[in-house]
PDB file of N, CA and C in Angstrom:
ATOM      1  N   UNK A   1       1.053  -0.163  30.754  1.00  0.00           N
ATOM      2  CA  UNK A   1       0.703  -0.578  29.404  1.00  0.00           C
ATOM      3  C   UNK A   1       0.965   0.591  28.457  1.00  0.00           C
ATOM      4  N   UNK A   2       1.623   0.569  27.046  1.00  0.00           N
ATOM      5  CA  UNK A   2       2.153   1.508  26.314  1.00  0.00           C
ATOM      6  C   UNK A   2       0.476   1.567  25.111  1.00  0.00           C
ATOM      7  N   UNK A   3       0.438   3.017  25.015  1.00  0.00           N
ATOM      8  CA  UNK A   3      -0.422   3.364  24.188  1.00  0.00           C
ATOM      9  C   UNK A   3      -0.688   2.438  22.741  1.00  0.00           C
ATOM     10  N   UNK A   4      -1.763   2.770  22.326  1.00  0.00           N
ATOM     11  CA  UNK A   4      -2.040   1.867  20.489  1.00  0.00           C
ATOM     12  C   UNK A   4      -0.565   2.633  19.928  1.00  0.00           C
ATOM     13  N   UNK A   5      -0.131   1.868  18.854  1.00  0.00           N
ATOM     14  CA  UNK A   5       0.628   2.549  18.058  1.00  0.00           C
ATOM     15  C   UNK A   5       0.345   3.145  16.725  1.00  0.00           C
ATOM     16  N   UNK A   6       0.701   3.770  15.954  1.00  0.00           N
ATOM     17  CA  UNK A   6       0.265   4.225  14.352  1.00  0.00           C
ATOM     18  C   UNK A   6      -0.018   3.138  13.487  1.00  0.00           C
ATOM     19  N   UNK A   7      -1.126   2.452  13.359  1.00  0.00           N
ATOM     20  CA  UNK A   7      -1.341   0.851  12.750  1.00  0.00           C
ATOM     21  C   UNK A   7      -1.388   1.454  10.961  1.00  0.00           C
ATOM     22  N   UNK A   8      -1.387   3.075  10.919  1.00  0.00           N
ATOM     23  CA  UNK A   8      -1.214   3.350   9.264  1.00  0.00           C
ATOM     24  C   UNK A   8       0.125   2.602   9.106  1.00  0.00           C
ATOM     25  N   UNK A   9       1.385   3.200   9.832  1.00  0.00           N
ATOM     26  CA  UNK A   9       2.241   3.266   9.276  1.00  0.00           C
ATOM     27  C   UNK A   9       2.731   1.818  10.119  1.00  0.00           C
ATOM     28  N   UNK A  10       2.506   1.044  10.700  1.00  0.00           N
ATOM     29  CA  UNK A  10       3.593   0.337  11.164  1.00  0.00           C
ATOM     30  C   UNK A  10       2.538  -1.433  11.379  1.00  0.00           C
ATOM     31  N   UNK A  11       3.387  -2.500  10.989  1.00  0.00           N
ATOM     32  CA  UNK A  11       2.670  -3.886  11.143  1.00  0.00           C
ATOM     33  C   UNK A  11       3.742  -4.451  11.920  1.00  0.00           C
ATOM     34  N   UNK A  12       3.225  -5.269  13.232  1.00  0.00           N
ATOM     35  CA  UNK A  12       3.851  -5.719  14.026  1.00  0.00           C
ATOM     36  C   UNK A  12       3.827  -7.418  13.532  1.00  0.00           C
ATOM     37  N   UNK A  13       5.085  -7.682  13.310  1.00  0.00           N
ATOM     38  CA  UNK A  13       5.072  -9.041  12.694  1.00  0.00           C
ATOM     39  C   UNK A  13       5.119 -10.586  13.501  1.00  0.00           C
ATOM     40  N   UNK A  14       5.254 -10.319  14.715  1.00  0.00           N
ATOM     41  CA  UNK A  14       5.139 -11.287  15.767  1.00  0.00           C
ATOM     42  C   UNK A  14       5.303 -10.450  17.668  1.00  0.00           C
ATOM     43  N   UNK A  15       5.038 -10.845  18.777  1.00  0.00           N
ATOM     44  CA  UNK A  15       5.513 -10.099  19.967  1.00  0.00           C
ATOM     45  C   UNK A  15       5.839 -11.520  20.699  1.00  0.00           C
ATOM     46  N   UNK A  16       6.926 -11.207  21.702  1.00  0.00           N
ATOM     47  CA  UNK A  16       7.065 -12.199  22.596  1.00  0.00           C
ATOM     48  C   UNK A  16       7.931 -11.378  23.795  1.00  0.00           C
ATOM     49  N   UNK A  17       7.593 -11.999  25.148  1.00  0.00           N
ATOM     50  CA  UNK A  17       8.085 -11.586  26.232  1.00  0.00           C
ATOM     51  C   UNK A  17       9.834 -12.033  26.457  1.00  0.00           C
ATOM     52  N   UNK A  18      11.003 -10.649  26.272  1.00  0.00           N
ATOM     53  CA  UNK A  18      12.084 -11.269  25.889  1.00  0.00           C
ATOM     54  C   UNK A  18      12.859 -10.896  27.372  1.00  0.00           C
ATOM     55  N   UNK A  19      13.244 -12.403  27.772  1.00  0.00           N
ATOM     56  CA  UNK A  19      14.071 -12.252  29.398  1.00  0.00           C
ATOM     57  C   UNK A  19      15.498 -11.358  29.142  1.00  0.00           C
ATOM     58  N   UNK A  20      15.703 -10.876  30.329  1.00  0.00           N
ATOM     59  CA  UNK A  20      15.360 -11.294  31.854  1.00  0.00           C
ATOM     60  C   UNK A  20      14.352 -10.784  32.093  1.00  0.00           C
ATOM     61  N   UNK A  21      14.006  -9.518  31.897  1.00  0.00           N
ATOM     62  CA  UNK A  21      13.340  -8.563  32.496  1.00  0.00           C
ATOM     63  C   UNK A  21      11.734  -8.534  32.181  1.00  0.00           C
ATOM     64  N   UNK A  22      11.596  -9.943  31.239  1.00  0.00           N
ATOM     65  CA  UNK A  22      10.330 -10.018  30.295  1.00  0.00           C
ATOM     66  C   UNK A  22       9.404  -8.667  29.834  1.00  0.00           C
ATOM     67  N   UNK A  23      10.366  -7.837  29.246  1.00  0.00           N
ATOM     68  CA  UNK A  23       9.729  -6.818  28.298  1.00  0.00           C
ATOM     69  C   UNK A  23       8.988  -7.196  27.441  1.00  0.00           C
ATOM     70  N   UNK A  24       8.176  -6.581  27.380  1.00  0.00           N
ATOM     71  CA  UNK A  24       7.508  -6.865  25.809  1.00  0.00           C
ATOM     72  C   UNK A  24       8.068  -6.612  24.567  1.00  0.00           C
ATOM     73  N   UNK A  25       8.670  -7.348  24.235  1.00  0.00           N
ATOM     74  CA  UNK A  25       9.395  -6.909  22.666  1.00  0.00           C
ATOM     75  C   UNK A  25       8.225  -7.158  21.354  1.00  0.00           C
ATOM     76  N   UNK A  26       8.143  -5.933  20.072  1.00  0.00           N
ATOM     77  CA  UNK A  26       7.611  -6.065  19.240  1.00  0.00           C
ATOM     78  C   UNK A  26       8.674  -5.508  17.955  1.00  0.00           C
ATOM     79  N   UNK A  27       9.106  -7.176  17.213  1.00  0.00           N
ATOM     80  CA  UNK A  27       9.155  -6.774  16.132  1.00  0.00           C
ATOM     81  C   UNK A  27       8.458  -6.075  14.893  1.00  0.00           C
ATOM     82  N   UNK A  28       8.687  -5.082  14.233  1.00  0.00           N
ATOM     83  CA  UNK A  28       7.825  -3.842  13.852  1.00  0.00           C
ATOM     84  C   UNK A  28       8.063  -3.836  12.466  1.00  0.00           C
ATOM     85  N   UNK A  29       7.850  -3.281  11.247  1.00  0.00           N
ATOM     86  CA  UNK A  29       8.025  -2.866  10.256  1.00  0.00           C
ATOM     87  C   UNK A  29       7.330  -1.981   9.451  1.00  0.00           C
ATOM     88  N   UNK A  30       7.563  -1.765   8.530  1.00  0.00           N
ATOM     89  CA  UNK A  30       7.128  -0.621   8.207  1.00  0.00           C
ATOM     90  C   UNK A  30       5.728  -1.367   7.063  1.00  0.00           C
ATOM     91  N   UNK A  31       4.772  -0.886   7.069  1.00  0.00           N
ATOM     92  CA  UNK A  31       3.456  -1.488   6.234  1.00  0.00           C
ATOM     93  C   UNK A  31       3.732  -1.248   4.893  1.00  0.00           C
ATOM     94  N   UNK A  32       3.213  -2.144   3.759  1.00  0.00           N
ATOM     95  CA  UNK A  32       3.282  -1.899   2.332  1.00  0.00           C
ATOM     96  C   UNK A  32       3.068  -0.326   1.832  1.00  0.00           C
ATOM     97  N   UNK A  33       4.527  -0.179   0.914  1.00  0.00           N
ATOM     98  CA  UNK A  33       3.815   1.191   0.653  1.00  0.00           C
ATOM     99  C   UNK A  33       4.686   2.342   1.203  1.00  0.00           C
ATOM    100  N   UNK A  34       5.105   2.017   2.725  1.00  0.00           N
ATOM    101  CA  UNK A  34       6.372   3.082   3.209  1.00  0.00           C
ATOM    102  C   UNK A  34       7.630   1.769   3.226  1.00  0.00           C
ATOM    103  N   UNK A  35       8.757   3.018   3.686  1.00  0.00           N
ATOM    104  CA  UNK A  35       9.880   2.179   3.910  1.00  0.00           C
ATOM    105  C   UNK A  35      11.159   3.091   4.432  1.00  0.00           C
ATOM    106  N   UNK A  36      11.789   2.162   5.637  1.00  0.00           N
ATOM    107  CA  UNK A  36      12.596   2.990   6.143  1.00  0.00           C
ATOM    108  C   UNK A  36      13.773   3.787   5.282  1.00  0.00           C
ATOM    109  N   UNK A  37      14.167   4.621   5.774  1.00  0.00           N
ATOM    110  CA  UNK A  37      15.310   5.197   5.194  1.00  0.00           C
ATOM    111  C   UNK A  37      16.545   4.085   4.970  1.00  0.00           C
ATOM    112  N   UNK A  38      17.340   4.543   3.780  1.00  0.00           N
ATOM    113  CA  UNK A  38      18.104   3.515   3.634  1.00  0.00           C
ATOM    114  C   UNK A  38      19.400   3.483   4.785  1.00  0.00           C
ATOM    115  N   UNK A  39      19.747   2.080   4.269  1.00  0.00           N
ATOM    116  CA  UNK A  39      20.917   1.614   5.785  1.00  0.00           C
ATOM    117  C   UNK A  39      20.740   1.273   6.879  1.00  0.00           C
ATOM    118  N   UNK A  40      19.078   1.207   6.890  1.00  0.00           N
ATOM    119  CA  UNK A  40      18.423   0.907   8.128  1.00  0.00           C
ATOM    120  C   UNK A  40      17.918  -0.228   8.407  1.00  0.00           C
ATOM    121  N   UNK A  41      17.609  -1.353   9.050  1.00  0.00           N
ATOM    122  CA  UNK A  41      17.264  -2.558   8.816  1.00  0.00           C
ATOM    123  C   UNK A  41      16.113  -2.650   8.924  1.00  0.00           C
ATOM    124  N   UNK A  42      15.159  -3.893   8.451  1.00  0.00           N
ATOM    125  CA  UNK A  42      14.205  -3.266   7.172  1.00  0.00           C
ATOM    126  C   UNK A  42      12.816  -3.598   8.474  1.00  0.00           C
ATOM    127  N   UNK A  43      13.251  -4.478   9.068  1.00  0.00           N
ATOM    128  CA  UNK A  43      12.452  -4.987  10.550  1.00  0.00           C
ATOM    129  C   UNK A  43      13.274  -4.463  11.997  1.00  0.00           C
ATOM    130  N   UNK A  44      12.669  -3.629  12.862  1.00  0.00           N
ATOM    131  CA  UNK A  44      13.294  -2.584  14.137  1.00  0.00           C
ATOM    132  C   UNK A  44      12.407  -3.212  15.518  1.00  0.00           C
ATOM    133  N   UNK A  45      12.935  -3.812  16.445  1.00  0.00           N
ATOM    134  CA  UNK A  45      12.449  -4.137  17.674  1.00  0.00           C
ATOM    135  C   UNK A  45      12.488  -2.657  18.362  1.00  0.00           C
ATOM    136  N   UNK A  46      11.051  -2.510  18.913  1.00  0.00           N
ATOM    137  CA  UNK A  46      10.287  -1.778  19.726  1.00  0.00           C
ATOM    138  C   UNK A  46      10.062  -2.546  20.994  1.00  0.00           C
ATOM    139  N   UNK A  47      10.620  -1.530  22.217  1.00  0.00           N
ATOM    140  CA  UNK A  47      10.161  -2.438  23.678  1.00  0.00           C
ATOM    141  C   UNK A  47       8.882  -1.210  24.192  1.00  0.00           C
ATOM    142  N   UNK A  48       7.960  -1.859  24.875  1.00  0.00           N
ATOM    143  CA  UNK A  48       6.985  -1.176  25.754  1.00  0.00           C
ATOM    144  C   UNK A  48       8.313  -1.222  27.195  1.00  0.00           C
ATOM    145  N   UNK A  49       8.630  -0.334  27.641  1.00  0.00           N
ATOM    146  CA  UNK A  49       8.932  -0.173  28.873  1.00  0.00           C
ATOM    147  C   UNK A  49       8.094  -0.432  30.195  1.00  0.00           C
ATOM    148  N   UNK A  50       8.396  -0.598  31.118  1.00  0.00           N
ATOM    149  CA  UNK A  50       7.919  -0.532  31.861  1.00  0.00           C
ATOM    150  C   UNK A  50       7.059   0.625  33.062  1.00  0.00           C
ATOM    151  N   UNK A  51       7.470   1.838  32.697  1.00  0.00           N
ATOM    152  CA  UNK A  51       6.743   2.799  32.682  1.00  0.00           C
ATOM    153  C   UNK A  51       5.707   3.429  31.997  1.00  0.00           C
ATOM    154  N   UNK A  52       5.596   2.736  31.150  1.00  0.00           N
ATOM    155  CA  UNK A  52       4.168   2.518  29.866  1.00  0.00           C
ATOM    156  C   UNK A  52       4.841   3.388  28.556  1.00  0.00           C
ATOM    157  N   UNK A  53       5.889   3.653  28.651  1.00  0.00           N
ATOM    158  CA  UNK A  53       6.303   4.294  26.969  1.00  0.00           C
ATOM    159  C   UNK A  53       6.601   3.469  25.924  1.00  0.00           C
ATOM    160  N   UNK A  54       7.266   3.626  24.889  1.00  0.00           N
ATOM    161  CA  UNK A  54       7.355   2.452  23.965  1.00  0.00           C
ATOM    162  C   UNK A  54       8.946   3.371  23.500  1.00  0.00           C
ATOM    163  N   UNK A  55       9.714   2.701  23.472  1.00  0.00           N
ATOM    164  CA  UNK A  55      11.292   3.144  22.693  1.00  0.00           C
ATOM    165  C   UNK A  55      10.860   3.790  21.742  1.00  0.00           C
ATOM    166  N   UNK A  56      12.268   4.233  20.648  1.00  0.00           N
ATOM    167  CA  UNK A  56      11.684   4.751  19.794  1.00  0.00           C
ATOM    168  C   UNK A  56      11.266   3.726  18.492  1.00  0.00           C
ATOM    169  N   UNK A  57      10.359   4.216  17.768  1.00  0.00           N
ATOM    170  CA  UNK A  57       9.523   3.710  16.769  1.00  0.00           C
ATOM    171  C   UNK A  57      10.871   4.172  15.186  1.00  0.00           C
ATOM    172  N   UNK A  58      10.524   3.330  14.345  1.00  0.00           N
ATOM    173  CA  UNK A  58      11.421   3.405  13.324  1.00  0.00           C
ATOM    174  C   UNK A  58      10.361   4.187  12.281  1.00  0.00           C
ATOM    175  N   UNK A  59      11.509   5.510  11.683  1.00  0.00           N
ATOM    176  CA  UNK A  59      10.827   6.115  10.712  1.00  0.00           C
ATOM    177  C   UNK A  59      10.242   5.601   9.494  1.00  0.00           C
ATOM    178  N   UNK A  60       9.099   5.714   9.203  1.00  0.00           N
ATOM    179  CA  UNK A  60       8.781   4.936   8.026  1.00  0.00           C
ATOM    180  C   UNK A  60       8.095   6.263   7.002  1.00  0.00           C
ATOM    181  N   UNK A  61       9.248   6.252   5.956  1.00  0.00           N
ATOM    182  CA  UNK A  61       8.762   7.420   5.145  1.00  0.00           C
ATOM    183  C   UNK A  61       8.285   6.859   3.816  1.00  0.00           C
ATOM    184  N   UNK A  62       7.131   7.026   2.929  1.00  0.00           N
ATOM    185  CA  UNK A  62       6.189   7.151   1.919  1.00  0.00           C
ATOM    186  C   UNK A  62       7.068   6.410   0.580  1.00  0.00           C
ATOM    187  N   UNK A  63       7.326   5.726   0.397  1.00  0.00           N
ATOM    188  CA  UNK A  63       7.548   5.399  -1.230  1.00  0.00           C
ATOM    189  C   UNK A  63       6.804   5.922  -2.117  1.00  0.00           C
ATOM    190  N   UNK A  64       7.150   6.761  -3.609  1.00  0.00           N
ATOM    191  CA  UNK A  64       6.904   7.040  -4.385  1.00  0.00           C
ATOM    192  C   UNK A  64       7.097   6.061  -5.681  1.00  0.00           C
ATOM    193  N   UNK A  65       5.810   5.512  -5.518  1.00  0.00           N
ATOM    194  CA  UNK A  65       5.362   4.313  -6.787  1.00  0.00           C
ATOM    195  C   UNK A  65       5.694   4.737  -8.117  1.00  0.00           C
ATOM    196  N   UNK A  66       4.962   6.100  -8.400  1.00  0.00           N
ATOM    197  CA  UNK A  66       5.210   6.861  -9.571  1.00  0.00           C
ATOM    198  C   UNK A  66       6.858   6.912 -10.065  1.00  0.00           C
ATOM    199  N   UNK A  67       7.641   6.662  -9.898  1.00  0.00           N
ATOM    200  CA  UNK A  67       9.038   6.636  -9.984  1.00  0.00           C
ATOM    201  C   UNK A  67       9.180   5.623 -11.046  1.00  0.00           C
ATOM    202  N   UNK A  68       8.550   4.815 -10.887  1.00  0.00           N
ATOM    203  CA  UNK A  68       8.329   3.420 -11.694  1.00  0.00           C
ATOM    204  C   UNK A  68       7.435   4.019 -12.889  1.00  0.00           C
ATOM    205  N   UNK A  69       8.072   4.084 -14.178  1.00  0.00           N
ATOM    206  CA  UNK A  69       7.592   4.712 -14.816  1.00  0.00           C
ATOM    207  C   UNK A  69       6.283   3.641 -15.833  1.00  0.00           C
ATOM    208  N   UNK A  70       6.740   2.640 -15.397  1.00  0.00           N
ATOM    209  CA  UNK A  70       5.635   1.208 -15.986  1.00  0.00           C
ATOM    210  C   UNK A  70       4.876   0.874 -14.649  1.00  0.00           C
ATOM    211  N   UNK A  71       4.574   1.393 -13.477  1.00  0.00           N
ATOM    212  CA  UNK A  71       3.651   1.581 -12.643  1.00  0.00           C
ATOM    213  C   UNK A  71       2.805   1.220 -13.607  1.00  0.00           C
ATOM    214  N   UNK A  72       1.950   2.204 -14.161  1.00  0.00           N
ATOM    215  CA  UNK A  72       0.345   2.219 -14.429  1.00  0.00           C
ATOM    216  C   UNK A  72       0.782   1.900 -16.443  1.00  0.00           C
ATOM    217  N   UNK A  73      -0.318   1.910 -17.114  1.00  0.00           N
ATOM    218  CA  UNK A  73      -0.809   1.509 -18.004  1.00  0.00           C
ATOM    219  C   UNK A  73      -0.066   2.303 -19.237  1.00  0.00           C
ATOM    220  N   UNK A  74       0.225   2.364 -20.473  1.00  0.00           N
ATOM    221  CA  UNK A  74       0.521   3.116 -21.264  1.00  0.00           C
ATOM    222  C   UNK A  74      -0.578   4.285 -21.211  1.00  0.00           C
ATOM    223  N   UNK A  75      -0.791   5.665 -21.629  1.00  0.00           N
ATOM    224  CA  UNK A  75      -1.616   6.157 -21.641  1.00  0.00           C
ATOM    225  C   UNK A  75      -2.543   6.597 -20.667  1.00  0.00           C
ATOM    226  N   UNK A  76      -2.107   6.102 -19.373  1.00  0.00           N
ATOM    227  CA  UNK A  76      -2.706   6.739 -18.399  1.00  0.00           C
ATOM    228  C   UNK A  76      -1.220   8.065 -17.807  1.00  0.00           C
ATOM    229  N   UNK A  77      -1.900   8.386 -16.235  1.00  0.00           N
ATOM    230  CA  UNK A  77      -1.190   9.026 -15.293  1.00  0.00           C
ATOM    231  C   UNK A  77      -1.026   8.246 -14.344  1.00  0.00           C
ATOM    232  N   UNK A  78       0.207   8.244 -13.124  1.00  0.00           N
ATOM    233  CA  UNK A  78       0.197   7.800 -11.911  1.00  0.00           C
ATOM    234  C   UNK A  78       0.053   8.800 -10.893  1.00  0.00           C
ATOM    235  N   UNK A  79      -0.960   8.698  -9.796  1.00  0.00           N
ATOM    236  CA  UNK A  79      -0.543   9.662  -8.817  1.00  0.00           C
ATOM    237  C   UNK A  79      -0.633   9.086  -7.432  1.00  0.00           C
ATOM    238  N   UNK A  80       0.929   9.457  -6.609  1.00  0.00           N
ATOM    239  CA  UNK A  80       1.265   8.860  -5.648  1.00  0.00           C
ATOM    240  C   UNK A  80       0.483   9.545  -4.307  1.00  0.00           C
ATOM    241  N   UNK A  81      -0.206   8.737  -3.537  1.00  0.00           N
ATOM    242  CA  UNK A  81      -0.885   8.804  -2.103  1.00  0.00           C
ATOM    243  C   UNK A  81      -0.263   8.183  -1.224  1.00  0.00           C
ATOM    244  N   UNK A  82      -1.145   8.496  -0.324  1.00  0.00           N
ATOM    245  CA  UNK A  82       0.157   8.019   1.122  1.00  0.00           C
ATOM    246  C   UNK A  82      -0.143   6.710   1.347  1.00  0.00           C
ATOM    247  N   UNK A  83       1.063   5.924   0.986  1.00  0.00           N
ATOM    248  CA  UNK A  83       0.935   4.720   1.172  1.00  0.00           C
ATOM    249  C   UNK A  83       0.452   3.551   0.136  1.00  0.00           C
ATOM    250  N   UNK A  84       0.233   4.459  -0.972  1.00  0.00           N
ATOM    251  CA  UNK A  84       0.035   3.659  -2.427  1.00  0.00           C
ATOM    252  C   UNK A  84       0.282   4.613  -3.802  1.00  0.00           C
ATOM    253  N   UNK A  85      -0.725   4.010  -4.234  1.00  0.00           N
ATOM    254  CA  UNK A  85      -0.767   5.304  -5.796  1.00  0.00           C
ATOM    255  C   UNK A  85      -1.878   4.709  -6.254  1.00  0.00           C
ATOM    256  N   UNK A  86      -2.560   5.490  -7.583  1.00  0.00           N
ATOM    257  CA  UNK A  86      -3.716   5.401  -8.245  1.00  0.00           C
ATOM    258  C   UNK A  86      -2.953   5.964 -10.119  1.00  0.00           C
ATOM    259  N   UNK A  87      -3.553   4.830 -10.757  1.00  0.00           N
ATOM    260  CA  UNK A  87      -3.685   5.300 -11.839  1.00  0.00           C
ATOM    261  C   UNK A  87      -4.844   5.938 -12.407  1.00  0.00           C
ATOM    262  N   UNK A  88      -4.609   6.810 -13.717  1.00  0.00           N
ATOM    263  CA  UNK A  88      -5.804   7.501 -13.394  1.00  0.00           C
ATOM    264  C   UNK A  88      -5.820   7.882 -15.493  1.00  0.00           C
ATOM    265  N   UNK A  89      -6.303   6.626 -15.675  1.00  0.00           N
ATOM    266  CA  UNK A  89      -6.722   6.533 -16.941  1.00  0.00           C
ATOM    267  C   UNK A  89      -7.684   8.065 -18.007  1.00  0.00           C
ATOM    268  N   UNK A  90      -7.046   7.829 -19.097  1.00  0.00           N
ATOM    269  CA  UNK A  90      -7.788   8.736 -20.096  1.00  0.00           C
ATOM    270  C   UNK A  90      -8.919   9.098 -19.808  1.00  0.00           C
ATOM    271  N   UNK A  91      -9.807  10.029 -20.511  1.00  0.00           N
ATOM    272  CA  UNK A  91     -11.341  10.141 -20.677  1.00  0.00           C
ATOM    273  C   UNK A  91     -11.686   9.272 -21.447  1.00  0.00           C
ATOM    274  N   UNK A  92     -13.084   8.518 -20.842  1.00  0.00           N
ATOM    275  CA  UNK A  92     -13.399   7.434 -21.508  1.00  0.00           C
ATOM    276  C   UNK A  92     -12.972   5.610 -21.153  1.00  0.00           C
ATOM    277  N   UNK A  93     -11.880   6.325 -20.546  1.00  0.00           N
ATOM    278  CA  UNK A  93     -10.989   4.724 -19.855  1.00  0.00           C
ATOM    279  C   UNK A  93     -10.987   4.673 -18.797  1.00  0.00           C
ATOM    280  N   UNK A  94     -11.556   2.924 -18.215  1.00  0.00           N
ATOM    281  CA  UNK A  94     -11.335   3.087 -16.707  1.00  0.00           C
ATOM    282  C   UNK A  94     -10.643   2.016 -16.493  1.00  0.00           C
ATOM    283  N   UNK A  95      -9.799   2.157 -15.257  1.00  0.00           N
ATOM    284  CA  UNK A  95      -8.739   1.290 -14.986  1.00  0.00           C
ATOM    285  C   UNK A  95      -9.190  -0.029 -14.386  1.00  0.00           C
ATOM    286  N   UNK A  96      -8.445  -0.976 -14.686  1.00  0.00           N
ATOM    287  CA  UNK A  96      -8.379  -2.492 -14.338  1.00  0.00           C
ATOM    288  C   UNK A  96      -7.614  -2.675 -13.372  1.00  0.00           C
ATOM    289  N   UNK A  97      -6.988  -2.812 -12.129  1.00  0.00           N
ATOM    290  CA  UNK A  97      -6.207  -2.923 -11.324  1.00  0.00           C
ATOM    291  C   UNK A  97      -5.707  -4.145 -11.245  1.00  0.00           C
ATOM    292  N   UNK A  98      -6.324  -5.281 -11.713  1.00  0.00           N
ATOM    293  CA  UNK A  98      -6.075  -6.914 -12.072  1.00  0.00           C
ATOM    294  C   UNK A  98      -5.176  -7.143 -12.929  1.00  0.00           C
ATOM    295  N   UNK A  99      -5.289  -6.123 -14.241  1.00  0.00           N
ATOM    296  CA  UNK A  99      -4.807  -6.541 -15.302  1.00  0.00           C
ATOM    297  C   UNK A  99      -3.697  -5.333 -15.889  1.00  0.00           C
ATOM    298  N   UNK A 100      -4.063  -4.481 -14.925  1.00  0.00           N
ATOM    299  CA  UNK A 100      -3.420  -3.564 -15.267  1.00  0.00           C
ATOM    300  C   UNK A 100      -2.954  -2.619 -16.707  1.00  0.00           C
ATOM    301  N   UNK A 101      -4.306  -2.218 -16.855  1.00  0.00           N
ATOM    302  CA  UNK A 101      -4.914  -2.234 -17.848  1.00  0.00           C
ATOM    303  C   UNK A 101      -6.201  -0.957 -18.079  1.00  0.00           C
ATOM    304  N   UNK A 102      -6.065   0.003 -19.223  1.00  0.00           N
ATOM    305  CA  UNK A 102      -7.217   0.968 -18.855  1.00  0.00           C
ATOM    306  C   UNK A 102      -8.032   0.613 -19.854  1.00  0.00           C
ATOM    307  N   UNK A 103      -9.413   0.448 -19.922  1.00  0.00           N
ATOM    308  CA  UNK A 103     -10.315  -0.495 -20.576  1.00  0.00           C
ATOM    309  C   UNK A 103     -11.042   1.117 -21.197  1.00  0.00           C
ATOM    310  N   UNK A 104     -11.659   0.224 -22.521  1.00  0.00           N
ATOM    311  CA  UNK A 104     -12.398   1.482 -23.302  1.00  0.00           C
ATOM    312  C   UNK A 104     -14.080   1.343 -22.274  1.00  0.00           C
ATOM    313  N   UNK A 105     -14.297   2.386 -21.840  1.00  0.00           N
ATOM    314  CA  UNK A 105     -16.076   2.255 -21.108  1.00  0.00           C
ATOM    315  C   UNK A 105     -16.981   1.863 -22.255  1.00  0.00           C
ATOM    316  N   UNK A 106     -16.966   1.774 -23.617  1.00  0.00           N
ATOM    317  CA  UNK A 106     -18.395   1.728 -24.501  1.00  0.00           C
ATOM    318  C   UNK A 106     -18.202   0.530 -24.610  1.00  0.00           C
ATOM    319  N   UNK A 107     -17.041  -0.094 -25.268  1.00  0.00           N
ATOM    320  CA  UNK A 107     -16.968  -1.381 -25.484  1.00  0.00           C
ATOM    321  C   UNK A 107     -16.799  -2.588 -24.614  1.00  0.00           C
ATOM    322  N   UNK A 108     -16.402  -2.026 -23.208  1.00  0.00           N
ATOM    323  CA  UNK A 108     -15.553  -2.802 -22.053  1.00  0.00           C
ATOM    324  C   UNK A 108     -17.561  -3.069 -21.838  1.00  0.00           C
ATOM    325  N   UNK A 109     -17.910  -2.393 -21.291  1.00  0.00           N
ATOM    326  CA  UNK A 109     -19.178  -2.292 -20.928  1.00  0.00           C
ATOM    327  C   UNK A 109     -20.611  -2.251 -21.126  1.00  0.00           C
ATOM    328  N   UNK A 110     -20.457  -2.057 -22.820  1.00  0.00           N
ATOM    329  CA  UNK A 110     -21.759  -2.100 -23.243  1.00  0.00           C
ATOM    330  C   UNK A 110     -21.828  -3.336 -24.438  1.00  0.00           C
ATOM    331  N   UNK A 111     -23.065  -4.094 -24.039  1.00  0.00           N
ATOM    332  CA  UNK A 111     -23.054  -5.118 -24.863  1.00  0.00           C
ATOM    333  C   UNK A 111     -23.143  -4.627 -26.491  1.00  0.00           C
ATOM    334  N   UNK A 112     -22.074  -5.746 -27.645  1.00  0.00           N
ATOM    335  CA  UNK A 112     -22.214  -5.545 -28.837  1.00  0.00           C
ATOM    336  C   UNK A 112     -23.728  -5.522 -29.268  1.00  0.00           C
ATOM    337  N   UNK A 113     -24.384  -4.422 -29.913  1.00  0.00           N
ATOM    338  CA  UNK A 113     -25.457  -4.086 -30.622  1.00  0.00           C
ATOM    339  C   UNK A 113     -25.071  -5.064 -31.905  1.00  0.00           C
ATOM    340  N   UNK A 114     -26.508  -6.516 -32.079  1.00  0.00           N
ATOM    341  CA  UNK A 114     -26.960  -6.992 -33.074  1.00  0.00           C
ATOM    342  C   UNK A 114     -28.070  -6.470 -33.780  1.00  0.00           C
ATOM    343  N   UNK A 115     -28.163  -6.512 -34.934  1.00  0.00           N
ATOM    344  CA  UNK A 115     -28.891  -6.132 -35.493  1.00  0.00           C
ATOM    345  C   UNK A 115     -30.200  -7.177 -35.739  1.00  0.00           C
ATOM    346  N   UNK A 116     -31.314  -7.966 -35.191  1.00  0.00           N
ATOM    347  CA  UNK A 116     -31.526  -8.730 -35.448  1.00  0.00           C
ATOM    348  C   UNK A 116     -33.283  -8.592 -35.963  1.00  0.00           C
ATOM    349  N   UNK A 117     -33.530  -7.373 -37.077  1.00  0.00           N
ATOM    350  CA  UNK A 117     -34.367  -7.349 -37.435  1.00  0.00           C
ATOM    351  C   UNK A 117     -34.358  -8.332 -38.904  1.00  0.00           C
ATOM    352  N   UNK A 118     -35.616  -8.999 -39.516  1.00  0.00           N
ATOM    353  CA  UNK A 118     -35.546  -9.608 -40.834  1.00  0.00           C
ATOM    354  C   UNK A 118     -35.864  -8.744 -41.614  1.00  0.00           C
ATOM    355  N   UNK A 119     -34.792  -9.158 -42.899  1.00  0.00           N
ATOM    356  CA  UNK A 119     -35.196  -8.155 -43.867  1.00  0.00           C
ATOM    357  C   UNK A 119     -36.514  -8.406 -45.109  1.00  0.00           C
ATOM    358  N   UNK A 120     -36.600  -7.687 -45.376  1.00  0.00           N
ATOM    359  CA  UNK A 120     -38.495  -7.011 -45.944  1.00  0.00           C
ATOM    360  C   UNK A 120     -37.750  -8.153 -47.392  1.00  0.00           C
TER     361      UNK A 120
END
């Protein structure tokens, strides 16, 4: 039996036992977020051998989101992590990830002040 594999970097998209020799074949890819080097095909069959190793695994290197310069919001920053990115709104603004969108904190969040005393 071949060890767990790197479940950061890699989603196995179906397995089936492929004859003659009924190996275990696992079609593999690379998880949201990385992506193989180019020229490479974008889904890589991985066999568990029969001595318990696994072939080789397809490189899956980091996309840089930030590249995309409409990534995040007007007025914010993007900063790229492994395997995603974070925008990272003004002082005072916090980000919407729905709407994509950096919201003012006083107004996003604090109810409009009525004035609802009667006057004298």
């Amino acid at each position: 039996i071949c060890p767990r594999y790197d479940a950061s970097l890699y989603k196995v998209t179906y397995r089936y036992l492929s004859p003659p020799s009924f190996v275990r074949r696992f079609p593999i890819d690379c998880k949201e977020g990385f992506q193989q080097p180019t020229g490479i095909p974008r889904i890589s069959n991985i066999f568990c051998n029969p001595n318990g190793t696994w072939t080789t695994f397809p490189t899956c290197i980091d996309i840089d989101e930030c590249k995309d310069q409409k990534r995040c919001p007007y007025g914010s920053s993007c900063i790229n992590t492994f395997g995603s990115y974070i925008c990272n709104c003004s002082s005072g603004y916090t980000y919407d990830k729905s709407r994509n969108t950096c919201n003012d904190m006083i107004r996003h969040y604090w109810p409009t002040y009525i004035n609802t005393m009667a006057p004298y």
